[in-house]
C-alpha atoms as a PDB file:
ATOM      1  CA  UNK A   1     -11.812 -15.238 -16.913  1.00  0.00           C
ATOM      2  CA  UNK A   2     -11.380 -15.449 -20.579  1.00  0.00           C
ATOM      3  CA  UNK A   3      -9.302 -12.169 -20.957  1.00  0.00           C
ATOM      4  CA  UNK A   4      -6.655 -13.672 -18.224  1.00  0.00           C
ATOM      5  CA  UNK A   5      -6.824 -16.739 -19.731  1.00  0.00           C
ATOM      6  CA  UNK A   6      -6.161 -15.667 -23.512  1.00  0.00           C
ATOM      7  CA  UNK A   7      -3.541 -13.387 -21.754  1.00  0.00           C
ATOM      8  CA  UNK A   8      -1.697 -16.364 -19.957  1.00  0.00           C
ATOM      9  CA  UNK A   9      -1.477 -18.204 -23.324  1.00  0.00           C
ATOM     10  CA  UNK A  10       1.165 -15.597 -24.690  1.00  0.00           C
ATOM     11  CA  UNK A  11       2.479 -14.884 -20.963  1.00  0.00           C
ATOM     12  CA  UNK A  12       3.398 -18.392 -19.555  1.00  0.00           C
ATOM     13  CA  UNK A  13       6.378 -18.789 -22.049  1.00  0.00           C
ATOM     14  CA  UNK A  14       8.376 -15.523 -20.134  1.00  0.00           C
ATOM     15  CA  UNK A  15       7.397 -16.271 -16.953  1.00  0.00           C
ATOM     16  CA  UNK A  16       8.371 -18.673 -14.051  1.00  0.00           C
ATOM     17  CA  UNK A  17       9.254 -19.293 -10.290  1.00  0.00           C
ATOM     18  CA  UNK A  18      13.082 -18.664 -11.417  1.00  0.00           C
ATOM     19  CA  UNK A  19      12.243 -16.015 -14.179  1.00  0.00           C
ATOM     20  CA  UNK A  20       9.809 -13.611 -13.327  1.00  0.00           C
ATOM     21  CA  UNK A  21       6.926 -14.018 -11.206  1.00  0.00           C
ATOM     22  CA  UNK A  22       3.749 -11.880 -11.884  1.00  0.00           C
ATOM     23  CA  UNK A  23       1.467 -10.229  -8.924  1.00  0.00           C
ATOM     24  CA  UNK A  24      -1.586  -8.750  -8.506  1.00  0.00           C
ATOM     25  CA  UNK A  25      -2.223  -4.813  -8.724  1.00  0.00           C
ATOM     26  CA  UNK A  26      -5.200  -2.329  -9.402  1.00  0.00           C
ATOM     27  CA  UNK A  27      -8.168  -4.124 -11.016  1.00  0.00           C
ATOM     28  CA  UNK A  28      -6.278  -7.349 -10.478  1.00  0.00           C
ATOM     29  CA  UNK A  29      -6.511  -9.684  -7.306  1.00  0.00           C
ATOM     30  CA  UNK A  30      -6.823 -12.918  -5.657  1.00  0.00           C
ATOM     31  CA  UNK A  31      -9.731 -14.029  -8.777  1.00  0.00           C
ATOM     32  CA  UNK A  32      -7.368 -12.801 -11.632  1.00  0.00           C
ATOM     33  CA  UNK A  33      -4.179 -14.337 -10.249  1.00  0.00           C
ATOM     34  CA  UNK A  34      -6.351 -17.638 -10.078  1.00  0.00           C
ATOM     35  CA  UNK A  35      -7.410 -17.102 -13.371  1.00  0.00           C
ATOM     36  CA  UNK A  36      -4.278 -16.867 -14.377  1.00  0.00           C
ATOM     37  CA  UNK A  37      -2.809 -19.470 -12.609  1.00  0.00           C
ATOM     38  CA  UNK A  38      -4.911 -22.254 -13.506  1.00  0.00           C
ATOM     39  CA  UNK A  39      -4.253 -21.525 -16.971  1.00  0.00           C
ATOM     40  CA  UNK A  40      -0.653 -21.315 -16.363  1.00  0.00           C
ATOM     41  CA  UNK A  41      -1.063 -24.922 -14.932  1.00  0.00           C
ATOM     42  CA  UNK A  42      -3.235 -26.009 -17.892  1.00  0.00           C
ATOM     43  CA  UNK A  43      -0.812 -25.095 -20.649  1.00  0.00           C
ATOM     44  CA  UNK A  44       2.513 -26.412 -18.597  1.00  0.00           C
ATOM     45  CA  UNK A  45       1.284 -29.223 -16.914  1.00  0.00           C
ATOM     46  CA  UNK A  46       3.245 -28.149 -14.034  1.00  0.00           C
ATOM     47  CA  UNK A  47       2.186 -26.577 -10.593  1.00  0.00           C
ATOM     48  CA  UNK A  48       4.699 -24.273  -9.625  1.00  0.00           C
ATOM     49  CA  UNK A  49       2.919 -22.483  -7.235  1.00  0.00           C
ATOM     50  CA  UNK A  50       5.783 -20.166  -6.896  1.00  0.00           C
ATOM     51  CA  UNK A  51       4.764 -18.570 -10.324  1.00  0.00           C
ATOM     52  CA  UNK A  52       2.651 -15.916  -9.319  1.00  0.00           C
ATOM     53  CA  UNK A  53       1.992 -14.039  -6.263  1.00  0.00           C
ATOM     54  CA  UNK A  54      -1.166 -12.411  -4.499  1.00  0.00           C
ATOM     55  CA  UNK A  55      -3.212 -16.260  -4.883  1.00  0.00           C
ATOM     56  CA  UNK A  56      -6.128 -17.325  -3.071  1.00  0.00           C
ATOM     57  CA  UNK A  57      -4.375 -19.446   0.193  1.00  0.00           C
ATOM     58  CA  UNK A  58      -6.372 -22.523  -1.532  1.00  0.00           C
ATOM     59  CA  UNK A  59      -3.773 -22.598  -4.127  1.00  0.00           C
ATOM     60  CA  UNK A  60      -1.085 -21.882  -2.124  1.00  0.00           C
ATOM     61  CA  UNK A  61      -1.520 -18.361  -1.236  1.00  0.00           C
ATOM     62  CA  UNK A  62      -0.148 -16.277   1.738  1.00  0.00           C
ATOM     63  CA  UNK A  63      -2.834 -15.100   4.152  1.00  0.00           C
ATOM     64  CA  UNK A  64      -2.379 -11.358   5.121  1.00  0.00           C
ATOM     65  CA  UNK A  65      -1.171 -10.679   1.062  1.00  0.00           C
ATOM     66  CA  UNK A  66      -4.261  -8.643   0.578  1.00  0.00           C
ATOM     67  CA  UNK A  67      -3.662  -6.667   3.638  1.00  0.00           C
ATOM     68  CA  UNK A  68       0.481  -6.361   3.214  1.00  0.00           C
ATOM     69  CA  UNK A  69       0.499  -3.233   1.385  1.00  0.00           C
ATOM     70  CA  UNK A  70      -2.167  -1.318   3.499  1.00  0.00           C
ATOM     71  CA  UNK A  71      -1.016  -2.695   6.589  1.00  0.00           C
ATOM     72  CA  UNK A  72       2.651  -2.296   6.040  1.00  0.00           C
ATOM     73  CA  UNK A  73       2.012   1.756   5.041  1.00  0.00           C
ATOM     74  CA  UNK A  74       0.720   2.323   8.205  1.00  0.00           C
ATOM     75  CA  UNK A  75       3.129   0.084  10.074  1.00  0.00           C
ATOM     76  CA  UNK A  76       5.962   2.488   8.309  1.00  0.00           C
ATOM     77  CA  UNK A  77       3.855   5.424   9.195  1.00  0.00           C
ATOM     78  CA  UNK A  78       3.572   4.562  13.072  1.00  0.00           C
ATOM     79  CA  UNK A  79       7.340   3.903  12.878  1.00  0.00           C
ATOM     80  CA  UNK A  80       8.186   6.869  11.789  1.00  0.00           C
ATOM     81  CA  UNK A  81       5.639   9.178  13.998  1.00  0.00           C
ATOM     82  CA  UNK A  82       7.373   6.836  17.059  1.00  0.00           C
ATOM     83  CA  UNK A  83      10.591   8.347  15.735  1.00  0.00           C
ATOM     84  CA  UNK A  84       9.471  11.781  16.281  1.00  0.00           C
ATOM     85  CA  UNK A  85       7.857  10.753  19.919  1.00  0.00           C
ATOM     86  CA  UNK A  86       4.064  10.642  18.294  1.00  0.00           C
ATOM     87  CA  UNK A  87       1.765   7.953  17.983  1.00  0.00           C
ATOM     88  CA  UNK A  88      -1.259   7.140  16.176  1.00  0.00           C
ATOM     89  CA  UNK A  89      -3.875   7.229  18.794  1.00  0.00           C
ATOM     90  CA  UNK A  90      -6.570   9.999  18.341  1.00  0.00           C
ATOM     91  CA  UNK A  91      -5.113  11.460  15.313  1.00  0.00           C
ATOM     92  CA  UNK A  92      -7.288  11.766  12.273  1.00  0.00           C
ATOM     93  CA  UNK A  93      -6.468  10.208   9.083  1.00  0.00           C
ATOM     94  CA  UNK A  94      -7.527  10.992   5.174  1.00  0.00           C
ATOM     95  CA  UNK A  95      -7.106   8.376   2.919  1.00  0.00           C
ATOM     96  CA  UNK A  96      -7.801   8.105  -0.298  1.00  0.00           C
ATOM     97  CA  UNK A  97      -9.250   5.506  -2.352  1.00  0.00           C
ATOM     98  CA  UNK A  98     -11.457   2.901  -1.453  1.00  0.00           C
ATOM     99  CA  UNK A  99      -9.664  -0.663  -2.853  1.00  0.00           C
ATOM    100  CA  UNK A 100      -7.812  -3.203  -1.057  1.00  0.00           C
ATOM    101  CA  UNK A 101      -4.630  -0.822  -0.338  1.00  0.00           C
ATOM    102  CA  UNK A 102      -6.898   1.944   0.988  1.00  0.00           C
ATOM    103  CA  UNK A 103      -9.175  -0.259   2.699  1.00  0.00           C
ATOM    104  CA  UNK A 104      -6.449  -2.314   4.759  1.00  0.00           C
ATOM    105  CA  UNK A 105      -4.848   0.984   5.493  1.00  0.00           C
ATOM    106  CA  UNK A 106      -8.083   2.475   7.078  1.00  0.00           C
ATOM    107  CA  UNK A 107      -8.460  -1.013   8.969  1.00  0.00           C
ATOM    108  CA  UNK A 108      -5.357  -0.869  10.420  1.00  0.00           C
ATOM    109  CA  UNK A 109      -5.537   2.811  11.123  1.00  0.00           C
ATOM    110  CA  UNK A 110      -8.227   1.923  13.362  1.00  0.00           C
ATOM    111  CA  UNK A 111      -7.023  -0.940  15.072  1.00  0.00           C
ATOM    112  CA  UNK A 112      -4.306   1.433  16.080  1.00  0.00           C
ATOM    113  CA  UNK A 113      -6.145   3.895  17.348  1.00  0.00           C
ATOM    114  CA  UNK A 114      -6.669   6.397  14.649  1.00  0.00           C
ATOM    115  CA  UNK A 115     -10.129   7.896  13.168  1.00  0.00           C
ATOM    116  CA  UNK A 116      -9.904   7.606   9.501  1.00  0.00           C
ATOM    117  CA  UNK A 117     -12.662   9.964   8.595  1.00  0.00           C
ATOM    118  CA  UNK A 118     -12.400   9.796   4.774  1.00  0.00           C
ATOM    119  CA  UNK A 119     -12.139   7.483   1.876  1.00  0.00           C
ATOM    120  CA  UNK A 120     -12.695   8.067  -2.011  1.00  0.00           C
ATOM    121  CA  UNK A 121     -12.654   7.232  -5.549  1.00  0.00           C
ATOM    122  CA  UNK A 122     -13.038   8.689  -8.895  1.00  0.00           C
ATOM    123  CA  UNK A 123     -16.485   9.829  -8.515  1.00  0.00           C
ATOM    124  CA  UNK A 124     -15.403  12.094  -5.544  1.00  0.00           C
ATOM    125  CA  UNK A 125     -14.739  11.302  -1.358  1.00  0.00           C
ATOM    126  CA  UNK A 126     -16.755  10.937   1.601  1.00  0.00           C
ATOM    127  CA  UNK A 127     -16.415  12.038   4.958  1.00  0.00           C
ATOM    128  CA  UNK A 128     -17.451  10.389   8.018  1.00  0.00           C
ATOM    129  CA  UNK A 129     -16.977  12.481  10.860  1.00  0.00           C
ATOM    130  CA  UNK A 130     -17.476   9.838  12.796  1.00  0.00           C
ATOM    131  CA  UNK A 131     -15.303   7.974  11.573  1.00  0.00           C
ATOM    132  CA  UNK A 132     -15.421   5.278   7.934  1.00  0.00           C
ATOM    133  CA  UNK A 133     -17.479   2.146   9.256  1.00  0.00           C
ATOM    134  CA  UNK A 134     -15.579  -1.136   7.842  1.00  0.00           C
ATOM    135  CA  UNK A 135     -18.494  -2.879   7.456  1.00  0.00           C
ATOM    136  CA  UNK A 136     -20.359  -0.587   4.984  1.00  0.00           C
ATOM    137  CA  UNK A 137     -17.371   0.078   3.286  1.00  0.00           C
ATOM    138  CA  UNK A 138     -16.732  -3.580   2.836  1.00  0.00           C
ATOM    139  CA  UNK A 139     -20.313  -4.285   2.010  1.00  0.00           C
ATOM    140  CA  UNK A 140     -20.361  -2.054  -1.197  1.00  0.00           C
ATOM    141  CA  UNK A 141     -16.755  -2.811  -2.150  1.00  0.00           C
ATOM    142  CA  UNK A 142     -16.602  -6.343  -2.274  1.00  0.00           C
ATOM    143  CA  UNK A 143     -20.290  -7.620  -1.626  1.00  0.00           C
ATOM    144  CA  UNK A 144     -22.132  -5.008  -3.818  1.00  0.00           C
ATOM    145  CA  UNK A 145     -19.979  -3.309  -5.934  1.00  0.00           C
ATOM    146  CA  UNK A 146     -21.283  -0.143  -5.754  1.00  0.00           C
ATOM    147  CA  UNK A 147     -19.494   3.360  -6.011  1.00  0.00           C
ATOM    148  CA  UNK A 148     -18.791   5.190  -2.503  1.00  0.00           C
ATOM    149  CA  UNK A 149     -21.528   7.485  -3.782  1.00  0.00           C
ATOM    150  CA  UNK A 150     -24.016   5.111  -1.774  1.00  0.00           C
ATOM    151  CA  UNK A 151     -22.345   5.476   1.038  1.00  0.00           C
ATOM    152  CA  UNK A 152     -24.661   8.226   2.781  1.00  0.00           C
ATOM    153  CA  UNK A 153     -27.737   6.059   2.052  1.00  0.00           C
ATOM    154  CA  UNK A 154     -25.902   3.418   4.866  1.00  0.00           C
ATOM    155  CA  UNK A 155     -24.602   5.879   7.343  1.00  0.00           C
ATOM    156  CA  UNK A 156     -26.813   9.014   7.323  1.00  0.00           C
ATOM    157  CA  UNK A 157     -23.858  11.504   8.978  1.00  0.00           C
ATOM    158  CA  UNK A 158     -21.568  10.712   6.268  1.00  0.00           C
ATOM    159  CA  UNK A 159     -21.261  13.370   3.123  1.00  0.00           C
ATOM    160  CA  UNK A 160     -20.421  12.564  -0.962  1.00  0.00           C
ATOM    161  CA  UNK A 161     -18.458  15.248  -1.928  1.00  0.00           C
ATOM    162  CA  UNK A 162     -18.921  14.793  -5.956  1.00  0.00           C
ATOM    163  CA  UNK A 163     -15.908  15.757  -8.127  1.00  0.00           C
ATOM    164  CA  UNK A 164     -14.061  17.047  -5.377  1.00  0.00           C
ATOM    165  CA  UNK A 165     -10.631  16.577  -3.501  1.00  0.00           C
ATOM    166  CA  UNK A 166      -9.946  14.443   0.046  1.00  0.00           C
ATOM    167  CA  UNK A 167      -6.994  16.570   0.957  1.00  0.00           C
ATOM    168  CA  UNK A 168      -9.256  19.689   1.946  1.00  0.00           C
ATOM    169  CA  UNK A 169     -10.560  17.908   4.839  1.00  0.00           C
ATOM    170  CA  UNK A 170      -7.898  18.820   8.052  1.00  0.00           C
ATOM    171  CA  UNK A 171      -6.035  15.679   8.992  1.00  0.00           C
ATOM    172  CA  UNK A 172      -3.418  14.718  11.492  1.00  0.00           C
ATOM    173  CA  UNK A 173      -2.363  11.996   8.723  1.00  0.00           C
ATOM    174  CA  UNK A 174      -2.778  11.521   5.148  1.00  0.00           C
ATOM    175  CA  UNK A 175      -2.373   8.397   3.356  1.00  0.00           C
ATOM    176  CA  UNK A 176      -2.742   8.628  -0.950  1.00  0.00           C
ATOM    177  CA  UNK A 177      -3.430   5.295  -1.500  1.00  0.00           C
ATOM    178  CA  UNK A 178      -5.029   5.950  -4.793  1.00  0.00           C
ATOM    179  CA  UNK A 179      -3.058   6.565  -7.717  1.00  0.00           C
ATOM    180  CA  UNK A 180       0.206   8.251  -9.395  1.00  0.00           C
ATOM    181  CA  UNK A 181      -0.116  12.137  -8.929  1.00  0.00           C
ATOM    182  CA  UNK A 182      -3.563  12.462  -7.155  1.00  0.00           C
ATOM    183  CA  UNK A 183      -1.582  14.602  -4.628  1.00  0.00           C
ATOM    184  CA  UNK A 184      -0.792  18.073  -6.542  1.00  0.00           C
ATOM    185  CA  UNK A 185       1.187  21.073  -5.319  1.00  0.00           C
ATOM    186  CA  UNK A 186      -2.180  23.334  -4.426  1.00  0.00           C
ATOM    187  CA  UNK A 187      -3.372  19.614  -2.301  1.00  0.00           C
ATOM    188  CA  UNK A 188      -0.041  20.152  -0.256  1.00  0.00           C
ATOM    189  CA  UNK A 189      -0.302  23.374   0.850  1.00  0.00           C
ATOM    190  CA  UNK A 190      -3.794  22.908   1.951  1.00  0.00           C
ATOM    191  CA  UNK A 191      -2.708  20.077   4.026  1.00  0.00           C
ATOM    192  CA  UNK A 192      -0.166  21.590   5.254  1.00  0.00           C
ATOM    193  CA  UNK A 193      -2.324  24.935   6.471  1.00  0.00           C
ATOM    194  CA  UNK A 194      -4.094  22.555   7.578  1.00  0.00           C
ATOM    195  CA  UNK A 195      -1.268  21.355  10.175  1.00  0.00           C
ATOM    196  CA  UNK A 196      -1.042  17.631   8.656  1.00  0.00           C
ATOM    197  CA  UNK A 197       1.821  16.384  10.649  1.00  0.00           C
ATOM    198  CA  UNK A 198       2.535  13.324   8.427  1.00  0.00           C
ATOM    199  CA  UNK A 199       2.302  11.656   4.765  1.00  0.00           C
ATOM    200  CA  UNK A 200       2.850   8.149   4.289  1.00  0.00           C
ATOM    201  CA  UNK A 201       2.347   6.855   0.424  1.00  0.00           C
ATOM    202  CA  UNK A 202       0.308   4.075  -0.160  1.00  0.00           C
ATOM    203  CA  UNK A 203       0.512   4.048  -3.940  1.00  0.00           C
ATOM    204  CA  UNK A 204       3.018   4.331  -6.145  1.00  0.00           C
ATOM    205  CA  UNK A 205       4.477   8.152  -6.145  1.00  0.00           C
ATOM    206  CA  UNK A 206       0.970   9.416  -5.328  1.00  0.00           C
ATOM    207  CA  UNK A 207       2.367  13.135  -4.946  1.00  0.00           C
ATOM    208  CA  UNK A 208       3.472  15.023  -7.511  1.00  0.00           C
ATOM    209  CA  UNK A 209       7.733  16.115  -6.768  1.00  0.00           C
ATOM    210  CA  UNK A 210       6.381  19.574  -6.202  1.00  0.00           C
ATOM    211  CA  UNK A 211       4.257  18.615  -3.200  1.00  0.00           C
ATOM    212  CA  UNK A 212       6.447  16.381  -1.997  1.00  0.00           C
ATOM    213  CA  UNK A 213       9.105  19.547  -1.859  1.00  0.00           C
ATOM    214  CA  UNK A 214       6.242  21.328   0.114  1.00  0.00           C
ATOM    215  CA  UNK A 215       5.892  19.002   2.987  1.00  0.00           C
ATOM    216  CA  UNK A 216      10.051  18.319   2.987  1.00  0.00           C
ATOM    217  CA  UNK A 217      10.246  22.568   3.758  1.00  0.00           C
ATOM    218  CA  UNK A 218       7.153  22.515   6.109  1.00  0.00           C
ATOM    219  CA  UNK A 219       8.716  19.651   8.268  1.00  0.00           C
ATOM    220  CA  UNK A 220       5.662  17.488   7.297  1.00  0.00           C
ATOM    221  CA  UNK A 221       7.061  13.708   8.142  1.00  0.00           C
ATOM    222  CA  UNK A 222       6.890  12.146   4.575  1.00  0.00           C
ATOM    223  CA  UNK A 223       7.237   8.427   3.862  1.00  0.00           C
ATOM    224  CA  UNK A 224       7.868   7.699   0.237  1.00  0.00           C
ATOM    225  CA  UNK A 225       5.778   4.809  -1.454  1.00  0.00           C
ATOM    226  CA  UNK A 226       9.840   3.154  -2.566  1.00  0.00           C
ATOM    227  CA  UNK A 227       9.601   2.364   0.864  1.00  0.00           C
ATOM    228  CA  UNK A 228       6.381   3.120   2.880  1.00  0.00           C
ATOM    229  CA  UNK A 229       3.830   0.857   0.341  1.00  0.00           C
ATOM    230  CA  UNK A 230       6.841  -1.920  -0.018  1.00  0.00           C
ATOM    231  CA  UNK A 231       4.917  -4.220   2.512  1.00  0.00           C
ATOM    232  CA  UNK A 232       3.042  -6.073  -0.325  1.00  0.00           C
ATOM    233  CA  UNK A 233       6.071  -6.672  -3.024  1.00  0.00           C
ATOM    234  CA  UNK A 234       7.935  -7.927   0.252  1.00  0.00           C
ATOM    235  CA  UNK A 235       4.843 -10.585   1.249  1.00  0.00           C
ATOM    236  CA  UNK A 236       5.048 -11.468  -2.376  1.00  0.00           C
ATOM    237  CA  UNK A 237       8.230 -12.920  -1.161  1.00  0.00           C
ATOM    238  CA  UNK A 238       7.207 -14.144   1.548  1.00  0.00           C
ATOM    239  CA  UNK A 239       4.635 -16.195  -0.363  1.00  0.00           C
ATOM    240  CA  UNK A 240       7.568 -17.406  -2.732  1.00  0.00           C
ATOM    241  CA  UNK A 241       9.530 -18.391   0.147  1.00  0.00           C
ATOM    242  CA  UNK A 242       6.320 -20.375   1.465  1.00  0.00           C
ATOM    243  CA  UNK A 243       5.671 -21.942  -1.755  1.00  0.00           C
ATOM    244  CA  UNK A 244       8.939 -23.060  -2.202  1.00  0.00           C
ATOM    245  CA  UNK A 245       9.329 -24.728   1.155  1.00  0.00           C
ATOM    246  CA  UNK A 246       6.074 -26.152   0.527  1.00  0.00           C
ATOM    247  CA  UNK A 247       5.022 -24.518   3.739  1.00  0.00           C
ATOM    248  CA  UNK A 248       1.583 -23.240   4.948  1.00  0.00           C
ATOM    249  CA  UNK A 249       1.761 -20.223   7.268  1.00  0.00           C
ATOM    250  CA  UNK A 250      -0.687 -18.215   9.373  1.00  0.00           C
ATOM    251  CA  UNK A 251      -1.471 -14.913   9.158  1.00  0.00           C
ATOM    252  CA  UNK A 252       0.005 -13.926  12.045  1.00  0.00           C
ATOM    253  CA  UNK A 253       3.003 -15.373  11.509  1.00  0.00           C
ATOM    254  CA  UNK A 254       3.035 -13.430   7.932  1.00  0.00           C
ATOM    255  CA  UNK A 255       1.878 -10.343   9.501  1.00  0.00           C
ATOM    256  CA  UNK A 256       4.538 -10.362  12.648  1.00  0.00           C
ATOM    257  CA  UNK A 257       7.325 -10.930   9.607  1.00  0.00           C
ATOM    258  CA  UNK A 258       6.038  -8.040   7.314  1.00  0.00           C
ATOM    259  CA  UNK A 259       5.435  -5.501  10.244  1.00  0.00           C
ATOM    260  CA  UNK A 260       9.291  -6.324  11.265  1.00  0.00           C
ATOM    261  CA  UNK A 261      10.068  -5.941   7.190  1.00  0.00           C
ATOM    262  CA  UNK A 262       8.365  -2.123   7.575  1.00  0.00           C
ATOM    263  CA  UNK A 263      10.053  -1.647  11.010  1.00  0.00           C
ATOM    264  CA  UNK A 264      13.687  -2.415   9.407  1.00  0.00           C
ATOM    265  CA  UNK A 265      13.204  -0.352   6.003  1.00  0.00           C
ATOM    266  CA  UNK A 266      12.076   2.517   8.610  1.00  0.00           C
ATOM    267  CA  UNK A 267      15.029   2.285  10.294  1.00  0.00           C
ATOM    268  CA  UNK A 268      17.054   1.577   7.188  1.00  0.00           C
ATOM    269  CA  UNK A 269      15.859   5.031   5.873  1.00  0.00           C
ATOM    270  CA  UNK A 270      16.220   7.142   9.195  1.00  0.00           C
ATOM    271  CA  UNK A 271      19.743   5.630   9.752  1.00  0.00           C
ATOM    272  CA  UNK A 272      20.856   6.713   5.677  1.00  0.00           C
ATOM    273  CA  UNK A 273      19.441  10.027   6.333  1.00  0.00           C
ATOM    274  CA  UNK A 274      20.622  10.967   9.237  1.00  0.00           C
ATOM    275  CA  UNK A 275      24.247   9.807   7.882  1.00  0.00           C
ATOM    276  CA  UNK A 276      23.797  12.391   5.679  1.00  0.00           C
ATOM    277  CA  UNK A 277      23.112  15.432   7.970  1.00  0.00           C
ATOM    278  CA  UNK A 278      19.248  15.440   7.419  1.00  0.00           C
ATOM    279  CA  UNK A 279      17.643  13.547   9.644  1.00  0.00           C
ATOM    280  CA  UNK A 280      13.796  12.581   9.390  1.00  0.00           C
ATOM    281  CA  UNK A 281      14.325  13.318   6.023  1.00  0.00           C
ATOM    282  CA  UNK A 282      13.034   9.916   4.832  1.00  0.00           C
ATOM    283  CA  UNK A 283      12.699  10.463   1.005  1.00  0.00           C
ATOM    284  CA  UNK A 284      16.666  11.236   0.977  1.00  0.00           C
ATOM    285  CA  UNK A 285      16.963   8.400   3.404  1.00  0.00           C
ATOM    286  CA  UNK A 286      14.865   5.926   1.117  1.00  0.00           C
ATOM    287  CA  UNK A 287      16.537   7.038  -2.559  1.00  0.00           C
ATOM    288  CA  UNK A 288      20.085   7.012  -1.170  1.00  0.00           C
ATOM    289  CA  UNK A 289      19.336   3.225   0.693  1.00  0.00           C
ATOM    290  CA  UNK A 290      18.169   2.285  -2.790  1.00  0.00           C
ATOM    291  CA  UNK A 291      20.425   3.289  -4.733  1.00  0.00           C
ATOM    292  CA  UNK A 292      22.854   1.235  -2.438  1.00  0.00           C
ATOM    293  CA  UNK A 293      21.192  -1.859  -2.863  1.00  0.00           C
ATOM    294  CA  UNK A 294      21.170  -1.602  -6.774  1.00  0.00           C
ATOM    295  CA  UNK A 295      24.961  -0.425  -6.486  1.00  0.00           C
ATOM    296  CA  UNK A 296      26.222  -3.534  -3.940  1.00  0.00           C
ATOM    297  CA  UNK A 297      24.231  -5.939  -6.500  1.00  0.00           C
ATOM    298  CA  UNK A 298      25.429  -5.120  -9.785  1.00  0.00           C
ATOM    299  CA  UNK A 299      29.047  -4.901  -8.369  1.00  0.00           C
ATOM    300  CA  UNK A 300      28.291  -8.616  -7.091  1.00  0.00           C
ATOM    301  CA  UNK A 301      27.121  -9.415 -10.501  1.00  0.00           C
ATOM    302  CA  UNK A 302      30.264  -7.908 -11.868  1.00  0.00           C
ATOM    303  CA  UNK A 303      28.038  -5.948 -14.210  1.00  0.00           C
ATOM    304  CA  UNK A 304      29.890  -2.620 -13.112  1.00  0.00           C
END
């Protein structure tokens, strides 16, 4: 509390509803932003709730912002296995990390009808044949705070693999939603020995260019984070939008809106590609849709 609120003293002078409006990321969520927020109120006198993004719903939050970016991978990841005439049902995921993107990934995964059977974080992964339970997961993430490390002593078929790398388990799907570069070149051609028919970035460029090139010439399915983790900048929005019309929504209502958000960036990305000659080549498809975007703006702006 007193580090964010020593840090919003210098910050609230840049920062506004019209300016630039922060959001939450690693080590920073819904208790931070309020943090912050309140002190952003307490300096300004003003309650633009529009300010920041990723708040509790009590001050004026979005329900479903914790889940957007998780969520919103795998929507873009059962979008673009649909594509190829596959589905998530009975395949078995990897995932890696533990936090809020990894653990709404894994949660959706199994709502869909996956079997996530791993989860990690610094310390090393587990593996749950069975399949990660929510609950215990959950219970040491947010209730105890403990390292996945404990997670054996909760569900006795489950395995801590100290020091060592979630890509060596075989996988139908894998999903980095851990950190830049976690995913090297030596990770990609075990998954892909391993027959991995899809990767679908939860963090920001979580593999390294030289594995992404790997999966590209194996015909691995590959969702770039530029597009596949853009589910929780895009519910950031969606809370601005809210705030601003002084709304309240549900979280369906947020979740129906960012799962059609993934569906049309999917389709955005597959249609750009397959312009180009290379269809299902969705890291082409993303950069060159991008690049676009940027393009048509600053020409609008008359900056070019």
């Amino acid at each position: 509390m007193s580090f964010c609120q020593a840090f919003m003293t210098e910050l609230h002078r840049h920062i506004g509803p019209a300016t630039d409006v922060p959001a939450g990321d690693i080590g920073v969520g819904s208790r931070e932003i309020g943090y912050l927020f309140g002190q952003y109120k307490r300096l300004t006198n003003r309650y633009d709730s529009g300010t920041l993004t990723g708040k509790d719903p009590l001050l004026g939050g979005i329900p479903a912002r914790p889940e957007a970016t998780g969520y919103g991978t795998v929507y873009f990841l059962q979008a673009m296995l649909a594509a190829r005439g596959e589905s998530l049902d009975g395949y078995t995921a990897v995932v890696s990390g533990s936090g809020n993107v990894a653990f709404h990934a894994i949660a959706e995964l199994c709502e869909l009808g996956a079997v996530p059977v791993v989860c990690s974080d610094s310390g090393g992964y587990v593996h749950d044949p069975a399949g990660i339970d929510l609950e215990v997961l959950r219970d040491l993430n947010v209730t105890r705070r403990e390292r996945l490390s404990a997670y054996p002593e909760h569900v006795p078929s489950a395995r801590f693999f100290p020091g060592e790398s979630p890509w060596d388990v075989p996988c139908d799907v894998a999903l980095p939603c851990a950190t830049q570069n976690e995913l090297g070149e030596q990770d990609a051609l075990r998954l892909v020995k391993n027959d991995v028919r899809a990767v679908a970035e939860g963090a920001n460029m979580p593999c390294t260019p030289a594995a992404v090139q790997i999966f590209r010439e194996a015909g691995v399915a590959v969702a770039p984070g530029k597009a596949a983790n853009a589910g929780g900048v895009a519910t950031s929005a969606l809370e601005m939008r809210q705030n601003a019309a002084r709304d309240r929504w549900t979280f369906d209502q947020t979740d129906r809106t960012l799962r059609k958000v993934m569906e049309d960036i999917h389709t955005e990305c597959l249609s750009t590609d397959d312009e180009h000659g290379l269809p299902g080549d969705y890291v082409v498809g993303a950069n060159i849709a991008g690049f676009r975007t940027v393009v048509a703006a600053m020409e609008a702006n008359g900056y070019i």
